[in-house]
C-alpha atoms as a PDB file:
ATOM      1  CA  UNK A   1      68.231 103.294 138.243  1.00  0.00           C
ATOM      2  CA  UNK A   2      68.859  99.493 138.863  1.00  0.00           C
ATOM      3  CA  UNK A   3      66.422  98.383 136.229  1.00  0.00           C
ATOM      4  CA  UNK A   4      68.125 100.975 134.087  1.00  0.00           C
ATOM      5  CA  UNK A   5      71.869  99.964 134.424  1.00  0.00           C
ATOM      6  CA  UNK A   6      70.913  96.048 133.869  1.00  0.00           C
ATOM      7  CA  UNK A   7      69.091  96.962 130.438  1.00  0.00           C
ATOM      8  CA  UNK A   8      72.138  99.026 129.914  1.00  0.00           C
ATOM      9  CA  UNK A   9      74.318  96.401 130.625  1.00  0.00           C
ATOM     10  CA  UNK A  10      72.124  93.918 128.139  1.00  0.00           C
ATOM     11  CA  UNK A  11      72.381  96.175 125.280  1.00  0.00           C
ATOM     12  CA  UNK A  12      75.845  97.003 125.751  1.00  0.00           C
ATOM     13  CA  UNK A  13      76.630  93.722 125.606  1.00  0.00           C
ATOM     14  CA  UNK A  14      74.298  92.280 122.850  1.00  0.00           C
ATOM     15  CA  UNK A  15      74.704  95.493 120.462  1.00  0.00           C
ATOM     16  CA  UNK A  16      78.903  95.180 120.070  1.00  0.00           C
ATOM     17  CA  UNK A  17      78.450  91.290 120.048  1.00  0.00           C
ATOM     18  CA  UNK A  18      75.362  91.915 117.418  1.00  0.00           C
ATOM     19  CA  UNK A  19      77.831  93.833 114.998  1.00  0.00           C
ATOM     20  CA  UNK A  20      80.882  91.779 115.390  1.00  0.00           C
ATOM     21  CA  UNK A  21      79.431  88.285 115.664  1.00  0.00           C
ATOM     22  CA  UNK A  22      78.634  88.124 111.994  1.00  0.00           C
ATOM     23  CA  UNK A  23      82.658  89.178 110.925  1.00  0.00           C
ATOM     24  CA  UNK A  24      83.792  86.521 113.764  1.00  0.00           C
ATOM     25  CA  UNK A  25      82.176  83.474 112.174  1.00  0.00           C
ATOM     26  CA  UNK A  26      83.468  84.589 108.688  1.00  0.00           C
ATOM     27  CA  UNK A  27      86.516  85.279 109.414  1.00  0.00           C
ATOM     28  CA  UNK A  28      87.133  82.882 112.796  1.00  0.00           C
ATOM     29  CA  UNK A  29      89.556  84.331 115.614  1.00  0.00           C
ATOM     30  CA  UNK A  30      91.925  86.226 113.112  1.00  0.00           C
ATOM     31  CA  UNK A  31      93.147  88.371 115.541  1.00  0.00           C
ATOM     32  CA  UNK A  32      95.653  89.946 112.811  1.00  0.00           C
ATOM     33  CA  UNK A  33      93.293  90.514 110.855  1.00  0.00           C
ATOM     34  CA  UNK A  34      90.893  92.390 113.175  1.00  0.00           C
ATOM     35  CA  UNK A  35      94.134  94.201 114.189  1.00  0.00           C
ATOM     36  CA  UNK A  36      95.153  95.131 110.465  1.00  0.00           C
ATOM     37  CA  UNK A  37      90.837  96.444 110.197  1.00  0.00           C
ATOM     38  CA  UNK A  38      91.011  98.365 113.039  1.00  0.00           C
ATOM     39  CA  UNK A  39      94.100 100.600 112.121  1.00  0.00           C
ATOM     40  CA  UNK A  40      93.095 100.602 108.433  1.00  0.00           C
ATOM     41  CA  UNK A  41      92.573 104.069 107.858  1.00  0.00           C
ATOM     42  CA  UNK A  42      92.751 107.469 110.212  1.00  0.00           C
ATOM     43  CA  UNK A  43      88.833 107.404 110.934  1.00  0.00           C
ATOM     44  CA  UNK A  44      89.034 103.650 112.418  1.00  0.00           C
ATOM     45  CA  UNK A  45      92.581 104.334 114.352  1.00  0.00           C
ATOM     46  CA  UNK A  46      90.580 107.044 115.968  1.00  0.00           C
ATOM     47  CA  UNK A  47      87.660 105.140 116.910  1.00  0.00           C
ATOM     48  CA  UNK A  48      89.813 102.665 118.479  1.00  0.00           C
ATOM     49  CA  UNK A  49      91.996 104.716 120.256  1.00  0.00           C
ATOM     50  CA  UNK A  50      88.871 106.553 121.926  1.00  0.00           C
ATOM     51  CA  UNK A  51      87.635 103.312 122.763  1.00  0.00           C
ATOM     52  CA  UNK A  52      91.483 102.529 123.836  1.00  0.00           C
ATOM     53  CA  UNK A  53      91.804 105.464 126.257  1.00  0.00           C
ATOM     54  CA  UNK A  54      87.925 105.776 127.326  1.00  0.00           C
ATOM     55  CA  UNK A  55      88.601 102.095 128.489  1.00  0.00           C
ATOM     56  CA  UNK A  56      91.646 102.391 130.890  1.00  0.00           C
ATOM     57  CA  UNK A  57      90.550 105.364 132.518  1.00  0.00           C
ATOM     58  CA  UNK A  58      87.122 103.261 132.846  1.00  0.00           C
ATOM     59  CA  UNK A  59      89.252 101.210 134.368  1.00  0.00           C
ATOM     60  CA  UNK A  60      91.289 103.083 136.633  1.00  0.00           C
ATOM     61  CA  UNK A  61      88.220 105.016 137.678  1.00  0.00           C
ATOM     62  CA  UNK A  62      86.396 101.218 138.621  1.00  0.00           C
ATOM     63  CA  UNK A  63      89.115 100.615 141.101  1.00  0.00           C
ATOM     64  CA  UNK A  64      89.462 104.099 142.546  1.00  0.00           C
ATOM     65  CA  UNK A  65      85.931 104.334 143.470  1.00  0.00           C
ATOM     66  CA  UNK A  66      85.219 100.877 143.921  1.00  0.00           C
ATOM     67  CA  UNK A  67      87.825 101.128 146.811  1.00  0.00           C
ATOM     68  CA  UNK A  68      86.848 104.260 148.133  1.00  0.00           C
ATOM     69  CA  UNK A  69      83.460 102.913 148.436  1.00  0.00           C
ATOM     70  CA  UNK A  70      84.509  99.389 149.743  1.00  0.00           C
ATOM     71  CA  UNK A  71      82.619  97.916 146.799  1.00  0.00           C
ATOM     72  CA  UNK A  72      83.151  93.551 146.368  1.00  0.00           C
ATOM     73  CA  UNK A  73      83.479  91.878 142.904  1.00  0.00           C
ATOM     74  CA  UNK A  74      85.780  95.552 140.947  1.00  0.00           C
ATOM     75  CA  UNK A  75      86.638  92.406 139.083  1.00  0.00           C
ATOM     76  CA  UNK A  76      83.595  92.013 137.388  1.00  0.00           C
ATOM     77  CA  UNK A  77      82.988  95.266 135.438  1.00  0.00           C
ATOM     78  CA  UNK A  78      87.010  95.414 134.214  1.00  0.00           C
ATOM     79  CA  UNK A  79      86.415  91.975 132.940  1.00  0.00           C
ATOM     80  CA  UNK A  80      83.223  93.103 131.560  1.00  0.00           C
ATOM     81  CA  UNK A  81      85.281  96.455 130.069  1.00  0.00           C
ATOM     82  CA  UNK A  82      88.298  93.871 128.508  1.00  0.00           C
ATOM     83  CA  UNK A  83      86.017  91.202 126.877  1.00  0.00           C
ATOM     84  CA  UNK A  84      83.217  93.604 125.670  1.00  0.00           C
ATOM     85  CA  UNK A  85      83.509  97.068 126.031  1.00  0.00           C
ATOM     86  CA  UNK A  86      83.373 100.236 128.033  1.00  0.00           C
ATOM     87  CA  UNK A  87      79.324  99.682 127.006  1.00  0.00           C
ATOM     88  CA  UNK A  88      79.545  97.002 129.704  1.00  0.00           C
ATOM     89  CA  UNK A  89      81.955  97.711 131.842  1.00  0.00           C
ATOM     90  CA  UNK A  90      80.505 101.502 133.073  1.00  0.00           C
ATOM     91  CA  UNK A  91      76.670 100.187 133.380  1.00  0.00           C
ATOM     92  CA  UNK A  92      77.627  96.724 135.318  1.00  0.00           C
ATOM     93  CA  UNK A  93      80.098  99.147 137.535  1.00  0.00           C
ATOM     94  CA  UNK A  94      77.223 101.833 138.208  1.00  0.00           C
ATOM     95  CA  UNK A  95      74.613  99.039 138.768  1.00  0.00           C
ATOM     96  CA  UNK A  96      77.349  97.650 141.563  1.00  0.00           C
ATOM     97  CA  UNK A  97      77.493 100.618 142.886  1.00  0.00           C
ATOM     98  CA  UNK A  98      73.907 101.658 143.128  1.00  0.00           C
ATOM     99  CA  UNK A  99      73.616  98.243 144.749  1.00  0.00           C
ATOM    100  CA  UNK A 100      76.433  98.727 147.253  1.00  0.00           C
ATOM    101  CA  UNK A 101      74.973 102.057 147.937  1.00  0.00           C
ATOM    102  CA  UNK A 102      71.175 101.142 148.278  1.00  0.00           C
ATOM    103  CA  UNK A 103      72.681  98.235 150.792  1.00  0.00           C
ATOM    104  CA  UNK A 104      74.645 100.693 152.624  1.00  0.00           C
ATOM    105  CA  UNK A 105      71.639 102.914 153.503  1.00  0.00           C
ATOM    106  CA  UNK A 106      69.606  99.824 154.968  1.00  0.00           C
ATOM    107  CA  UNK A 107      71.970  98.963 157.581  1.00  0.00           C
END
């Protein structure tokens, strides 16, 4: 499943970034303007409010578990989750955890 999660990770981060890279260097950092696009019209307000909700209880669920488990770094994936994307932030988090897991078994 590792090689899995990190190919995950790679594509959830080069897929968003692949799509959103080309309106960024046309339009700069216009962050009201991205703001103003994403609540344009019903189908794109509920898009991002999936996205929104999917990525705090991403979130919340990162540090719940990651604590229960004793995990290092929860950092990572919500950072991953806030700059990318819940298509980061849930593989990098599983492929943490598979890793803390896998390590706890070979003690």
């Amino acid at each position: 499943m590792k090689a899995f999660y990190i190919c995950m990770c790679i594509l959830g981060t080069v897929l968003p970034f692949a799509a959103f890279a080309p309106w960024l260097f046309s339009q700069g950092p216009n962050i009201t303007l991205l703001f103003q696009l994403a609540s344009s019209n019903s189908i794109s307000q509920f898009a991002w409010l999936d996205v929104l909700v999917s990525a705090l209880v991403l979130i919340a669920f990162i540090w719940h578990e990651g604590r229960r488990l004793n995990m290092a770094r929860l950092w990572l994936p919500s950072l991953g989750t806030c700059l990318v994307g819940v298509s980061l932030g849930l593989p990098l988090f599983l492929l943490l955890r598979e890793i803390h897991i896998t390590d706890q078994h070979t003690l």
